[in-house]
C-alpha atoms as a PDB file:
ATOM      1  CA  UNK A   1     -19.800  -7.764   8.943  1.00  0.00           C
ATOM      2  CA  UNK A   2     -17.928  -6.455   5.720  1.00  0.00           C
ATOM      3  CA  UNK A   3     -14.797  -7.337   4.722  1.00  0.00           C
ATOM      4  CA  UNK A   4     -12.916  -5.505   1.936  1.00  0.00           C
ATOM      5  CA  UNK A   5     -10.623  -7.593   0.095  1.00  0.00           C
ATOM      6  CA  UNK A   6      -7.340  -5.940  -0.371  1.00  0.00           C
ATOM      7  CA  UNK A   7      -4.034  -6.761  -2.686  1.00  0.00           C
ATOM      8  CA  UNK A   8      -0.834  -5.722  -1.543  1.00  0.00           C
ATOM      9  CA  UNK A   9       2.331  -6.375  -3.576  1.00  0.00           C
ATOM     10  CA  UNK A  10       5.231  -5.359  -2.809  1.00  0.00           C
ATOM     11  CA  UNK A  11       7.838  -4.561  -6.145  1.00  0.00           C
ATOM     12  CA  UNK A  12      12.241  -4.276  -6.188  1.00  0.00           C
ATOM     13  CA  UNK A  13      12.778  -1.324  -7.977  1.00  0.00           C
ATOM     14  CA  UNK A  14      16.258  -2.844  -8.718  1.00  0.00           C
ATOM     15  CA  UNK A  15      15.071  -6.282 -10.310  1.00  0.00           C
ATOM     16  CA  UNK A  16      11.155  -6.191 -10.470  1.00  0.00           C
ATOM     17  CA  UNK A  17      10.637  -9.565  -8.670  1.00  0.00           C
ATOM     18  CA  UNK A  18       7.393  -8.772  -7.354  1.00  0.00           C
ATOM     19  CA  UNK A  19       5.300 -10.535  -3.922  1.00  0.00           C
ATOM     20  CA  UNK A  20       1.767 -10.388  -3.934  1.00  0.00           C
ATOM     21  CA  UNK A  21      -0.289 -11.278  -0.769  1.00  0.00           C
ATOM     22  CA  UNK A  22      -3.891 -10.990  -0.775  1.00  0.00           C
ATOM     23  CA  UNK A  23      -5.669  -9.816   2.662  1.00  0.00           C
ATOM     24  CA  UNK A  24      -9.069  -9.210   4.014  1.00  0.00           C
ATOM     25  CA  UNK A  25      -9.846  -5.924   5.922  1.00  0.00           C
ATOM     26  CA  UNK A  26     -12.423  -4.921   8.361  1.00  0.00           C
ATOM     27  CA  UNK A  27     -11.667  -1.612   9.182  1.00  0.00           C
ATOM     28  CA  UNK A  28     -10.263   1.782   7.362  1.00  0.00           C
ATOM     29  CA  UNK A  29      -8.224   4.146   9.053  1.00  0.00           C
ATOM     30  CA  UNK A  30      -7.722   7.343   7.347  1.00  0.00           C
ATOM     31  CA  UNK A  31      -5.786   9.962   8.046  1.00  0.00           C
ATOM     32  CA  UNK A  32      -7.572  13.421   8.810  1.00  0.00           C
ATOM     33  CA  UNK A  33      -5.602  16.825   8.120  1.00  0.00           C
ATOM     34  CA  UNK A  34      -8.256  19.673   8.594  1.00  0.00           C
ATOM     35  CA  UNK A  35      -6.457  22.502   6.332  1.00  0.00           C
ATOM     36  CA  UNK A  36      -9.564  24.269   5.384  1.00  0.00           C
ATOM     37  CA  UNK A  37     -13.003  23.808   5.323  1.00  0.00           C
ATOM     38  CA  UNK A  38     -13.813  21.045   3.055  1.00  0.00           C
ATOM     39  CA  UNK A  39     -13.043  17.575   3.619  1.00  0.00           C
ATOM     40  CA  UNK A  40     -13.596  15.101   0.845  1.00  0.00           C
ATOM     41  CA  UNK A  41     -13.523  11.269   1.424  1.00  0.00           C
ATOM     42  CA  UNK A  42     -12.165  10.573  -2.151  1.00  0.00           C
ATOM     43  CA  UNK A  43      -9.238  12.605  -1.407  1.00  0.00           C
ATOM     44  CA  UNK A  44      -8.827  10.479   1.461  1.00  0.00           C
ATOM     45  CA  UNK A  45      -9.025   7.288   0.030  1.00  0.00           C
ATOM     46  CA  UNK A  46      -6.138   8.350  -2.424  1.00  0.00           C
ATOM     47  CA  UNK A  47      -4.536   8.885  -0.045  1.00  0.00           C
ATOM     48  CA  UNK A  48      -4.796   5.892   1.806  1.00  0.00           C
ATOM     49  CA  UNK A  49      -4.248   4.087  -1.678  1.00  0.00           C
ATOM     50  CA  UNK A  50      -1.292   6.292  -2.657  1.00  0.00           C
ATOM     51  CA  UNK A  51       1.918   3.313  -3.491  1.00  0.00           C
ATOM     52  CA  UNK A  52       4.595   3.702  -0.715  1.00  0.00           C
ATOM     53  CA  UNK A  53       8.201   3.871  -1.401  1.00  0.00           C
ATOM     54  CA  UNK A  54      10.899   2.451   0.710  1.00  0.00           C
ATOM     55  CA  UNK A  55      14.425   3.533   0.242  1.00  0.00           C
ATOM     56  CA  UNK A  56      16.885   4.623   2.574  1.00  0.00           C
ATOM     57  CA  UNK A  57      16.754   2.589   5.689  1.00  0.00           C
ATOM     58  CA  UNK A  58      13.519   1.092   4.722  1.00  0.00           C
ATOM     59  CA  UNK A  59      14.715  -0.795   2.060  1.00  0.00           C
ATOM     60  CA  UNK A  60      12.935  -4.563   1.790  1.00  0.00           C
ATOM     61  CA  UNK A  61      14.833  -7.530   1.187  1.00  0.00           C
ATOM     62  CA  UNK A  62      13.965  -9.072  -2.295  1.00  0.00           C
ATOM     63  CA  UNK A  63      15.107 -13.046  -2.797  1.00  0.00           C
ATOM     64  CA  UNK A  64      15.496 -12.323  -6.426  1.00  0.00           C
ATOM     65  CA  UNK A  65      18.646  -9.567  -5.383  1.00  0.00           C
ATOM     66  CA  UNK A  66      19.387 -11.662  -2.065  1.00  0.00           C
ATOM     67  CA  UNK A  67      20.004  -8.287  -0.482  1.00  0.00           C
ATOM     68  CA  UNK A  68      18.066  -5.511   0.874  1.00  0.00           C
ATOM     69  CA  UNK A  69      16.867  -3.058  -2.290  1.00  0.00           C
ATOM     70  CA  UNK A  70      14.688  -0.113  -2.600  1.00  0.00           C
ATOM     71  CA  UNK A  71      10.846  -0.969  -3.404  1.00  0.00           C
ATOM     72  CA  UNK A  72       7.640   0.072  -3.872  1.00  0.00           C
ATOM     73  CA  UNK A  73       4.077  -1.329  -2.058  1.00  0.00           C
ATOM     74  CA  UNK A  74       0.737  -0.621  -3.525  1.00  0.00           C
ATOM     75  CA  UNK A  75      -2.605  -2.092  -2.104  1.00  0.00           C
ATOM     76  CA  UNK A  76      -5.213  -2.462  -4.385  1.00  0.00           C
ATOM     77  CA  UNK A  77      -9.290  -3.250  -3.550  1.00  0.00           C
ATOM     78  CA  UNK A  78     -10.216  -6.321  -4.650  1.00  0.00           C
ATOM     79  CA  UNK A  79     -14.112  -6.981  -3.651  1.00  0.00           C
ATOM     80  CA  UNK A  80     -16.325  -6.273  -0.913  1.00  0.00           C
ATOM     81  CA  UNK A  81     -17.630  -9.292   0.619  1.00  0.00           C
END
């Protein structure tokens, strides 16, 4: 079996303490939206890969802050092992 090696960090937009955490995938789940005819799997990975905000009441607690602050988490491949 395959296993993709991914990178997730995780960022405080307030002080830019950053957490990194490295994890091992087996299986992708993408999102399908048929809008017209085409589908493209690039598209799809972009969006997969696309870094997520959270703000709001998703904000993440950051021990640099001590306190709950907006951030921003972006998984990155690694290797395919």
């Amino acid at each position: 079996m395959l296993a993709q090696r991914l990178q997730k960090s995780i960022r405080c937009l307030r002080c830019g303490k950053e957490k990194k955490q490295e994890e091992k995938m087996f299986d992708l789940i993408l999102a399908i939206e048929r809008t017209d005819n085409e589908l493209y799997l690039s598209k799809l990975l972009q969006q997969y890969f696309t870094p997520e905000k959270f703000t709001e009441d998703n904000k993440v607690y950051c021990s640099g802050c001590g306190s709950k602050e907006n951030a921003a988490s972006e998984l990155v491949p690694l290797k395919l092992s």
